[in-house]
C-alpha atoms as a PDB file:
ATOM      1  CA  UNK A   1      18.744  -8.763  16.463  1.00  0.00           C
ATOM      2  CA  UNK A   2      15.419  -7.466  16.185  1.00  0.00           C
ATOM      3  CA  UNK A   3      12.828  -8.395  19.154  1.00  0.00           C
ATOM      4  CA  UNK A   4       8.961  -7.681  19.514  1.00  0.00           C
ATOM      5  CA  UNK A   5       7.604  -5.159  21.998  1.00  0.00           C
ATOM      6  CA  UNK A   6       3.759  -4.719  22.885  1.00  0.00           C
ATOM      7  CA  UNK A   7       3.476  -1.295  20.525  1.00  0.00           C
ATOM      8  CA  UNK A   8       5.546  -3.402  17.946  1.00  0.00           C
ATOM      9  CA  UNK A   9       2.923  -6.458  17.941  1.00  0.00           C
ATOM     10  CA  UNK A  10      -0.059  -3.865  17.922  1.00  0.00           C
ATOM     11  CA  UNK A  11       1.281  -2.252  15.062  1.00  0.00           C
ATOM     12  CA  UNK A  12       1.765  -5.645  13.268  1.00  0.00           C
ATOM     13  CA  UNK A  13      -1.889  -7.103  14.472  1.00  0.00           C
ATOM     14  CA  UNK A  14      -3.550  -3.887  13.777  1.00  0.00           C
ATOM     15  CA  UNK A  15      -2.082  -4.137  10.280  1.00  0.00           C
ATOM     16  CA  UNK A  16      -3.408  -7.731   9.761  1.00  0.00           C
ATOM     17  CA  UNK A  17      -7.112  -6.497  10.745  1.00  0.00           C
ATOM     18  CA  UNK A  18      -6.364  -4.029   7.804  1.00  0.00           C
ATOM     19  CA  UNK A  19      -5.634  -6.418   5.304  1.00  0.00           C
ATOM     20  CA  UNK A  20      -5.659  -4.834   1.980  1.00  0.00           C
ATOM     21  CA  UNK A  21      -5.875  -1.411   2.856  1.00  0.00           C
ATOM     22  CA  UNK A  22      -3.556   1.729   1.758  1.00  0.00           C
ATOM     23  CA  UNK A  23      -2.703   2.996   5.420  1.00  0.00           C
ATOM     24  CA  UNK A  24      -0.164   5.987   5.996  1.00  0.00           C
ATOM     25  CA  UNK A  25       1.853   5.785   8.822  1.00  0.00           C
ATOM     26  CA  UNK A  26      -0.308   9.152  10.714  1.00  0.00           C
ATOM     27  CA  UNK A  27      -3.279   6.667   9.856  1.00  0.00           C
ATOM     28  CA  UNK A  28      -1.621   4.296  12.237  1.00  0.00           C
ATOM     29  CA  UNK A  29      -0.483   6.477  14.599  1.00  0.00           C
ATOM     30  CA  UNK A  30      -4.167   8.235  14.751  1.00  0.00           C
ATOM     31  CA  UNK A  31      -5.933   4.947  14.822  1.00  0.00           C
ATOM     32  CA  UNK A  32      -4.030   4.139  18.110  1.00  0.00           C
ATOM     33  CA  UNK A  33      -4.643   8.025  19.534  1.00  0.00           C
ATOM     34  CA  UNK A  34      -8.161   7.595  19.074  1.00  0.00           C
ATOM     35  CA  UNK A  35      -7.699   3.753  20.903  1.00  0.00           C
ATOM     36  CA  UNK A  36      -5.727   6.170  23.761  1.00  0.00           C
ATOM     37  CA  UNK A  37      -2.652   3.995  22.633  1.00  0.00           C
ATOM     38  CA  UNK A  38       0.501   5.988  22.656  1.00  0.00           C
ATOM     39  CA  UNK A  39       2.360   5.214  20.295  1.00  0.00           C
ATOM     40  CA  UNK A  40       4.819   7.697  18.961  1.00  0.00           C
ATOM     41  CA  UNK A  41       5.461   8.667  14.901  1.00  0.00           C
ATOM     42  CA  UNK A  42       8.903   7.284  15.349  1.00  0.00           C
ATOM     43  CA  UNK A  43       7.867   3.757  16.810  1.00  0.00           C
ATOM     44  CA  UNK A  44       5.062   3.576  14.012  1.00  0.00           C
ATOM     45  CA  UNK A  45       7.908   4.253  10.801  1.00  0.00           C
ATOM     46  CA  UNK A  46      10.676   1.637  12.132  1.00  0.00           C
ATOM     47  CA  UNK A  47       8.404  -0.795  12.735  1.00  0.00           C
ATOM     48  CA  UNK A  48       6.600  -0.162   9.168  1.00  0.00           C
ATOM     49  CA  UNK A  49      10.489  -0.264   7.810  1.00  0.00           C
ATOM     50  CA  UNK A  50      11.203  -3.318   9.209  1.00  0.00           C
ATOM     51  CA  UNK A  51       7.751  -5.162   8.125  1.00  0.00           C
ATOM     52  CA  UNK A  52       8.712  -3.634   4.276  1.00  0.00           C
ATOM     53  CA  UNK A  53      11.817  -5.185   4.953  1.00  0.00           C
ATOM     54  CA  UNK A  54      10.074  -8.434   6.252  1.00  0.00           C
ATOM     55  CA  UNK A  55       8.213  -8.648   3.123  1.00  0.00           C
ATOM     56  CA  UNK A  56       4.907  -8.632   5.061  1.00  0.00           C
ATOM     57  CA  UNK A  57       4.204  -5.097   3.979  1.00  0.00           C
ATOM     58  CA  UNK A  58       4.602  -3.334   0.583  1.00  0.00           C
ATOM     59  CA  UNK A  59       5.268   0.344   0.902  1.00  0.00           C
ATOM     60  CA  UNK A  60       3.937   2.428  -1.917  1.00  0.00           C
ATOM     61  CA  UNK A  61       4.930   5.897  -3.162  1.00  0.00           C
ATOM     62  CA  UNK A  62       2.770   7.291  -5.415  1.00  0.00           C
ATOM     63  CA  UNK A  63       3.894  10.310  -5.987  1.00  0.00           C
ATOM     64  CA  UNK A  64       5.667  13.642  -4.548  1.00  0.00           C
ATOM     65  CA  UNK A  65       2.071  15.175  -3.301  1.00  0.00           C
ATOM     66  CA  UNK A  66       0.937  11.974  -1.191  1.00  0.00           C
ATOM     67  CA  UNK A  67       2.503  10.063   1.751  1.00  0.00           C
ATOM     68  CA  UNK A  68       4.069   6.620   1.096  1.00  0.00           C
ATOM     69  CA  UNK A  69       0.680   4.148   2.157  1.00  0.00           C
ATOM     70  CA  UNK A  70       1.707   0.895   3.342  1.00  0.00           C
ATOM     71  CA  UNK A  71      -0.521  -2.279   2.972  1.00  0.00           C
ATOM     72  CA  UNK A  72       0.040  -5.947   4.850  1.00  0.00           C
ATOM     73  CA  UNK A  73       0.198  -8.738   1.988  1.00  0.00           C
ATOM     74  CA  UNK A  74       1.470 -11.577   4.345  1.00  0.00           C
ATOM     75  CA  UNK A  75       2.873 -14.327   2.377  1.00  0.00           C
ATOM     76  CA  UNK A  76       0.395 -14.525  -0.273  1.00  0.00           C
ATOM     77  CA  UNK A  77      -0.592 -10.935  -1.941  1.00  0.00           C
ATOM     78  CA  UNK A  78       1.126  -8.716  -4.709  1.00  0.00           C
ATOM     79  CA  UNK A  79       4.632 -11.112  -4.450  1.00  0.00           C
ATOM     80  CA  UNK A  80       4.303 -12.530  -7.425  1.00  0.00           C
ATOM     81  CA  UNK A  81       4.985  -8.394  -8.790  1.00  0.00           C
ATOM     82  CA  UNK A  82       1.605  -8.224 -10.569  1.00  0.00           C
ATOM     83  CA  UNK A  83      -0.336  -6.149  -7.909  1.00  0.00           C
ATOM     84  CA  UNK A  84      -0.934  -2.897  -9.980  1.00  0.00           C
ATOM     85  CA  UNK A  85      -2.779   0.497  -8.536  1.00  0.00           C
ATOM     86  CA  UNK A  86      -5.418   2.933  -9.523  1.00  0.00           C
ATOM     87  CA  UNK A  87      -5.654   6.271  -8.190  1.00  0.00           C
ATOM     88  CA  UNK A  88      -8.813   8.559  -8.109  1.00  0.00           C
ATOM     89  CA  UNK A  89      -7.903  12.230  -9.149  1.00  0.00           C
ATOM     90  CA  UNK A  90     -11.207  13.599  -6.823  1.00  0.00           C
ATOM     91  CA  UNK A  91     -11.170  11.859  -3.883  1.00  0.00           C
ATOM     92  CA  UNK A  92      -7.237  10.376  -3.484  1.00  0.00           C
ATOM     93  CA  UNK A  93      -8.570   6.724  -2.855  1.00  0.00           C
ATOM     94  CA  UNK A  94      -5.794   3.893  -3.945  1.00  0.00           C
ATOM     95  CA  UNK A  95      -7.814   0.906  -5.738  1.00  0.00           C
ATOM     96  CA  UNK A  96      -5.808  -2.290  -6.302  1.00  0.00           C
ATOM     97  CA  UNK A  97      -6.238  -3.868  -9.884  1.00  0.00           C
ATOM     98  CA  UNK A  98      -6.142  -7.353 -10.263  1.00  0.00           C
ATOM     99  CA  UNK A  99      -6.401  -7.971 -14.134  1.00  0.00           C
ATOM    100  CA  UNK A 100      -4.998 -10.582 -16.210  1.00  0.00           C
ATOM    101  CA  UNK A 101      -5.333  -7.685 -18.980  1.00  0.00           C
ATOM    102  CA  UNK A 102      -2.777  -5.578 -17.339  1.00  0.00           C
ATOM    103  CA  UNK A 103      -0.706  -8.601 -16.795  1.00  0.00           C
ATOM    104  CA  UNK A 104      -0.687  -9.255 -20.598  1.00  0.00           C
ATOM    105  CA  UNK A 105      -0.546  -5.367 -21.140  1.00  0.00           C
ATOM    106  CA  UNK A 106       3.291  -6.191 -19.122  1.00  0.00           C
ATOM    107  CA  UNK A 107       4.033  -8.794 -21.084  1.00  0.00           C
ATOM    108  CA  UNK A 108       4.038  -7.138 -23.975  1.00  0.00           C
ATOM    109  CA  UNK A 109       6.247  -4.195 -23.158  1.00  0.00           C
ATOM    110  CA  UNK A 110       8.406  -7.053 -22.164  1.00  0.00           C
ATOM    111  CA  UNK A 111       8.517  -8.704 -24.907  1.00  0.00           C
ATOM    112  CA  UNK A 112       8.139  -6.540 -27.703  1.00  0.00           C
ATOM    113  CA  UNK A 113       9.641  -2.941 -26.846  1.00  0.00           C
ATOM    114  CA  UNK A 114      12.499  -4.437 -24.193  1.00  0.00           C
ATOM    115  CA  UNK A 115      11.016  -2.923 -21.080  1.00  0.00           C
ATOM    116  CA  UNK A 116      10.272  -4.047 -17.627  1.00  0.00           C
ATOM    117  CA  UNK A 117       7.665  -2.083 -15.865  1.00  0.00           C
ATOM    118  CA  UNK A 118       7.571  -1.946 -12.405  1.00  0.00           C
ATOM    119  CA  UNK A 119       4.340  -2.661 -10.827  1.00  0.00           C
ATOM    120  CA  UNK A 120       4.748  -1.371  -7.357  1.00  0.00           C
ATOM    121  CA  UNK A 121       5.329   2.007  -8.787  1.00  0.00           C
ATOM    122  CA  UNK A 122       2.663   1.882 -11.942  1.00  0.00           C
ATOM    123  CA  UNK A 123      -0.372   3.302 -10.960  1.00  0.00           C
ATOM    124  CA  UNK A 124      -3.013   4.678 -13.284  1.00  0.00           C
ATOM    125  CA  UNK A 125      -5.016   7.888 -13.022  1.00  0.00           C
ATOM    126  CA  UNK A 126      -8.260   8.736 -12.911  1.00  0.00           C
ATOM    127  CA  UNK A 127     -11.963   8.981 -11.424  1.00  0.00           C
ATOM    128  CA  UNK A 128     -13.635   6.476  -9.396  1.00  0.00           C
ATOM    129  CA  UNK A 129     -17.055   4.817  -9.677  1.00  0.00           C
ATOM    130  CA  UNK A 130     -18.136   6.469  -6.516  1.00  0.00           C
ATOM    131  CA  UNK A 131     -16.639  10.253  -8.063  1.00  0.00           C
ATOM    132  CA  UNK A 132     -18.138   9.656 -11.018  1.00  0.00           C
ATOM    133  CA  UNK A 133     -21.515   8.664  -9.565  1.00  0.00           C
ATOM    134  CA  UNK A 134     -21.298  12.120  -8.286  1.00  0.00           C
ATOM    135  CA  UNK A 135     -20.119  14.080 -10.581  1.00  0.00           C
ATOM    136  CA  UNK A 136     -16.869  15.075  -8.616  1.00  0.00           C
END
């Protein structure tokens, strides 16, 4: 049986406030540091666990070089399984992408070469507005 403590409820509320935002879990844990919080690594990855589990709280690995980022969805964001990423090769920053291009983009691998892409683990490459702006 799983039961709510104070750090637990912090983590959870602090998420909320954060609402669409790729945190890591030493984002978290330095967020509450800098609050004089203490809340422990540990304490920070079983309650992020248990919120993936929840289905409050998608957990995203990009790749090999980066740590998983976690995001709070609620009820209501990315379950449908069309919430697709972009990631900027300068600056690291994880973008979502909302398109009803991409969706159809899906479709048709469905439908025409017999493949089901996974959208919580497609995420496409390349330079931001901001990185661009600047010539990064």
């Amino acid at each position: 049986m799983a039961y709510n403590t104070k750090q637990s409820c912090e983590i959870l509320q602090f998420m909320k406030d954060k609402k669409g935002e790729h945190l890591t879990a030493a984002d978290i844990v330095d967020h509450f540091r800098a609050q004089g919080v203490n809340i422990g690594s540990a304490t920070v990855y079983r309650r992020l666990d248990r919120l993936t589990s929840d289905g409050v709280v998608n957990k995203y690995i990009i790749d090999d070089k980066s740590p998983a980022c976690y995001e709070y969805i609620g009820t209501d964001m990315c379950c449908s399984g069309s919430c697709y990423h972009m990631k900027c090769e300068s600056c690291g920053k994880l973008l979502h992408l909302n398109c009803d291009e991409i969706n159809s983009f899906f479709e048709h691998i469905r439908l025409e070469h017999g493949f089901v892409l996974d959208p919580k683990r497609t995420v496409f490459y390349g330079i931001c507005d901001a990185c661009a702006a600047g010539g990064n």
